[in-house]
Protein backbone atom coordinates (compact mmCIF):
# COMPACT_ATOMS: atom_id res chain seq x y z
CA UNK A 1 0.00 0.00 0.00
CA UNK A 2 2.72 2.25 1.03
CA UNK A 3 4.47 1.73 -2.78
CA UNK A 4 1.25 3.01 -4.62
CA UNK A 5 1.00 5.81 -2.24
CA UNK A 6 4.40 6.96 -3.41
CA UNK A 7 3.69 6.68 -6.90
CA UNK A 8 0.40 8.55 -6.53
CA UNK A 9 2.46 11.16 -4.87
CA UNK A 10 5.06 11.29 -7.75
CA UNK A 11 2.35 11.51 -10.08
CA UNK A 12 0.91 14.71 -8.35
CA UNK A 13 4.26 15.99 -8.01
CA UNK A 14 4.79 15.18 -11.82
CA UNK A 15 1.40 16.96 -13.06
CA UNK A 16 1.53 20.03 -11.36
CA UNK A 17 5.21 21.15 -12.09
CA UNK A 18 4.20 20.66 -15.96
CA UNK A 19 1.23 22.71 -15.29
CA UNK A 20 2.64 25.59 -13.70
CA UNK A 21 6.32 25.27 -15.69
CA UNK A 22 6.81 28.13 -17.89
CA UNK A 23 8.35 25.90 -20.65
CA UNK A 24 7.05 27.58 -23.58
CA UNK A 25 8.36 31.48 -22.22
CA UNK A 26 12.01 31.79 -23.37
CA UNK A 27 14.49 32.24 -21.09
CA UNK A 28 14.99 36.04 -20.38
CA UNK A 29 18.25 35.55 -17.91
CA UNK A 30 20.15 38.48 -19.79
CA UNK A 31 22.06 41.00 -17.56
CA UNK A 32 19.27 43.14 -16.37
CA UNK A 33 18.74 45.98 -18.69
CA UNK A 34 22.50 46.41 -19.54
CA UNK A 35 22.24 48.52 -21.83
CA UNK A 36 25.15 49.31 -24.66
CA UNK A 37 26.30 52.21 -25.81
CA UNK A 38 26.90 50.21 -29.46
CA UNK A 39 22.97 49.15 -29.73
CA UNK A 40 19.56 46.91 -28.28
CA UNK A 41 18.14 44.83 -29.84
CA UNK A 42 14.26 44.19 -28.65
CA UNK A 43 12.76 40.42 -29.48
CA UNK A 44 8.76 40.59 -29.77
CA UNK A 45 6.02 38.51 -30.09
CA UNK A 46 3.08 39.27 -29.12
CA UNK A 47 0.70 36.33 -31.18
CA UNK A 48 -1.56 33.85 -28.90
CA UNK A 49 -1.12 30.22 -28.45
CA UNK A 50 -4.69 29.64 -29.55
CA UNK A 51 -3.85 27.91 -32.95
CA UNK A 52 -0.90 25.51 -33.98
CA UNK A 53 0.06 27.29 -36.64
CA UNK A 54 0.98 30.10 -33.89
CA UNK A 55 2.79 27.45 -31.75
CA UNK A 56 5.26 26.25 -34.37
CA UNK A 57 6.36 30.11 -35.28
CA UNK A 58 6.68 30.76 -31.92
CA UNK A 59 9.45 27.65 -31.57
CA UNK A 60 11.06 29.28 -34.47
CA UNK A 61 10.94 32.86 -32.87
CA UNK A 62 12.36 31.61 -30.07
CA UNK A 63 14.58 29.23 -31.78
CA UNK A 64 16.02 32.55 -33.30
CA UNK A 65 16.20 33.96 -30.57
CA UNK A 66 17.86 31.57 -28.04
CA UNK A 67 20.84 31.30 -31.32
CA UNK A 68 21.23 35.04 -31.72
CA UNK A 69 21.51 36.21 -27.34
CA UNK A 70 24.98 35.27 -26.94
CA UNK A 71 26.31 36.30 -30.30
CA UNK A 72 24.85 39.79 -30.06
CA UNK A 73 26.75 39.70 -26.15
CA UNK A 74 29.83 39.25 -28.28
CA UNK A 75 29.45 41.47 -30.16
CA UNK A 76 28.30 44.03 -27.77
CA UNK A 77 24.76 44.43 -28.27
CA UNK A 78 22.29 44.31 -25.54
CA UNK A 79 19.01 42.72 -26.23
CA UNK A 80 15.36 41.95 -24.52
CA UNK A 81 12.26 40.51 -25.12
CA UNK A 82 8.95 40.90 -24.83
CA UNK A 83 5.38 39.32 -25.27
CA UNK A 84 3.37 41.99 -24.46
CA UNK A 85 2.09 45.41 -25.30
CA UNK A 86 3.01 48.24 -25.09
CA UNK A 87 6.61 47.44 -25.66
CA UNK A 88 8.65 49.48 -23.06
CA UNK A 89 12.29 49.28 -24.24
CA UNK A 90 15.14 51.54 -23.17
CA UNK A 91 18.91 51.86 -24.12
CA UNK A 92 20.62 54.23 -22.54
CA UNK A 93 18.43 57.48 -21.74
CA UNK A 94 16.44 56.37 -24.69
CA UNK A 95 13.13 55.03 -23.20
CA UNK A 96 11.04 53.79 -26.14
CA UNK A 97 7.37 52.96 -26.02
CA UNK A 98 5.22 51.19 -28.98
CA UNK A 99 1.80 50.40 -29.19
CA UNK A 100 -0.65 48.15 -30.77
CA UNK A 101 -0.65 51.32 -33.21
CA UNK A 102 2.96 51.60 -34.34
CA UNK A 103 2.91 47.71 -34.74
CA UNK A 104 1.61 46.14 -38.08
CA UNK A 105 2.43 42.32 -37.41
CA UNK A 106 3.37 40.45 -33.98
CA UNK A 107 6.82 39.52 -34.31
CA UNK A 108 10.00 41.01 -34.73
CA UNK A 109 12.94 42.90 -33.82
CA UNK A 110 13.82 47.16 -33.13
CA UNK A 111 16.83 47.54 -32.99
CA UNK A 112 17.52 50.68 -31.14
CA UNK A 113 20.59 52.63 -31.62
CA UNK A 114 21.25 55.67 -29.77
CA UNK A 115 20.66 59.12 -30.51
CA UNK A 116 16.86 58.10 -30.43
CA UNK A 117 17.19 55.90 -33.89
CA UNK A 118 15.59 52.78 -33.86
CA UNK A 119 14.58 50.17 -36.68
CA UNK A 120 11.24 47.60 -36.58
CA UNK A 121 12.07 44.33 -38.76
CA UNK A 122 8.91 42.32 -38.88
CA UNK A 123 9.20 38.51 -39.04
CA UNK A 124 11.14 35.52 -37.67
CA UNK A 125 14.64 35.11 -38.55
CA UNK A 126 17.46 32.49 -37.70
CA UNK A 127 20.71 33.35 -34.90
CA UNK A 128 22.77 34.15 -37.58
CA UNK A 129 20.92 36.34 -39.98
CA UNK A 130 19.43 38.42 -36.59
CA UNK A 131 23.19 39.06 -35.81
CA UNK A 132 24.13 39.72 -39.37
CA UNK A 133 21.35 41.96 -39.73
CA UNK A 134 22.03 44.15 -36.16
CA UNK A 135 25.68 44.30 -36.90
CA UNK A 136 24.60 45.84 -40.52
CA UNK A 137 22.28 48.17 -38.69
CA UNK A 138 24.03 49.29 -35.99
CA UNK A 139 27.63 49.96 -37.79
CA UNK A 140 26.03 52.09 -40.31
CA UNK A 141 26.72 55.88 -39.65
CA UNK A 142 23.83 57.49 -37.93
């Protein structure tokens, strides 16, 4: 009896850490707000879960997005991200607020240089083409 009271337990245990994981948030375990003097780059989506088609875009948002964070470190970009509106990002004094209005799709990137220029790519990209594509933007004269 003492067995199959175990297991129950285990299977409790088992059920409600799946339930209340956050497996399907990315992890956000960046320096807290660092922000560079070179550029920030801001990850969004901001799509439900409600459909599958929205599930599998978000695994390759965040795909993207876990393959880009420590090459943009390197090269000495900050970065954040963020799944809801309005999107509050800051680099440096530059505190930058968007809204449902200055959004046309759900997911992207700004890339915020300073000097209050910033840059909204729409779309879900790969590590390597969201590093190529911030090092383009932010090494271009202002």
């Amino acid at each position: 009896m003492k067995i199959k009271n175990a297991l129950v337990l285990l299977l409790v245990l088992f059920v409600s850490s799946c339930a209340t994981g956050q497996a399907d948030r990315p992890r956000t375990d960046v320096p807290p707000m660092t922000q560079s003097p070179k550029g920030h780059v801001a990850f969004f989506f901001l799509a439900g879960m409600e459909y599958r088609s929205t599930r599998e875009a978000y695994g390759e948002f965040i795909y993207g997005y876990e393959a880009a964070k420590r090459s943009l470190l390197g090269e000495g970009y900050s970065y954040s991200y963020h799944s809801e509106l309005p999107l509050a990002i800051g680099n440096g004094d530059l505190r930058l607020t968007l809204s449902k209005d200055n959004l046309s799709q759900g997911a992207g990137l700004v890339l915020v240089k300073s000097k209050n220029r910033f840059r909204i790519v729409y779309g879900i990209f790969n590590g390597a083409d969201i590093v190529k594509m911030s090092r383009e933007y932010f090494q271009r004269r202002p």
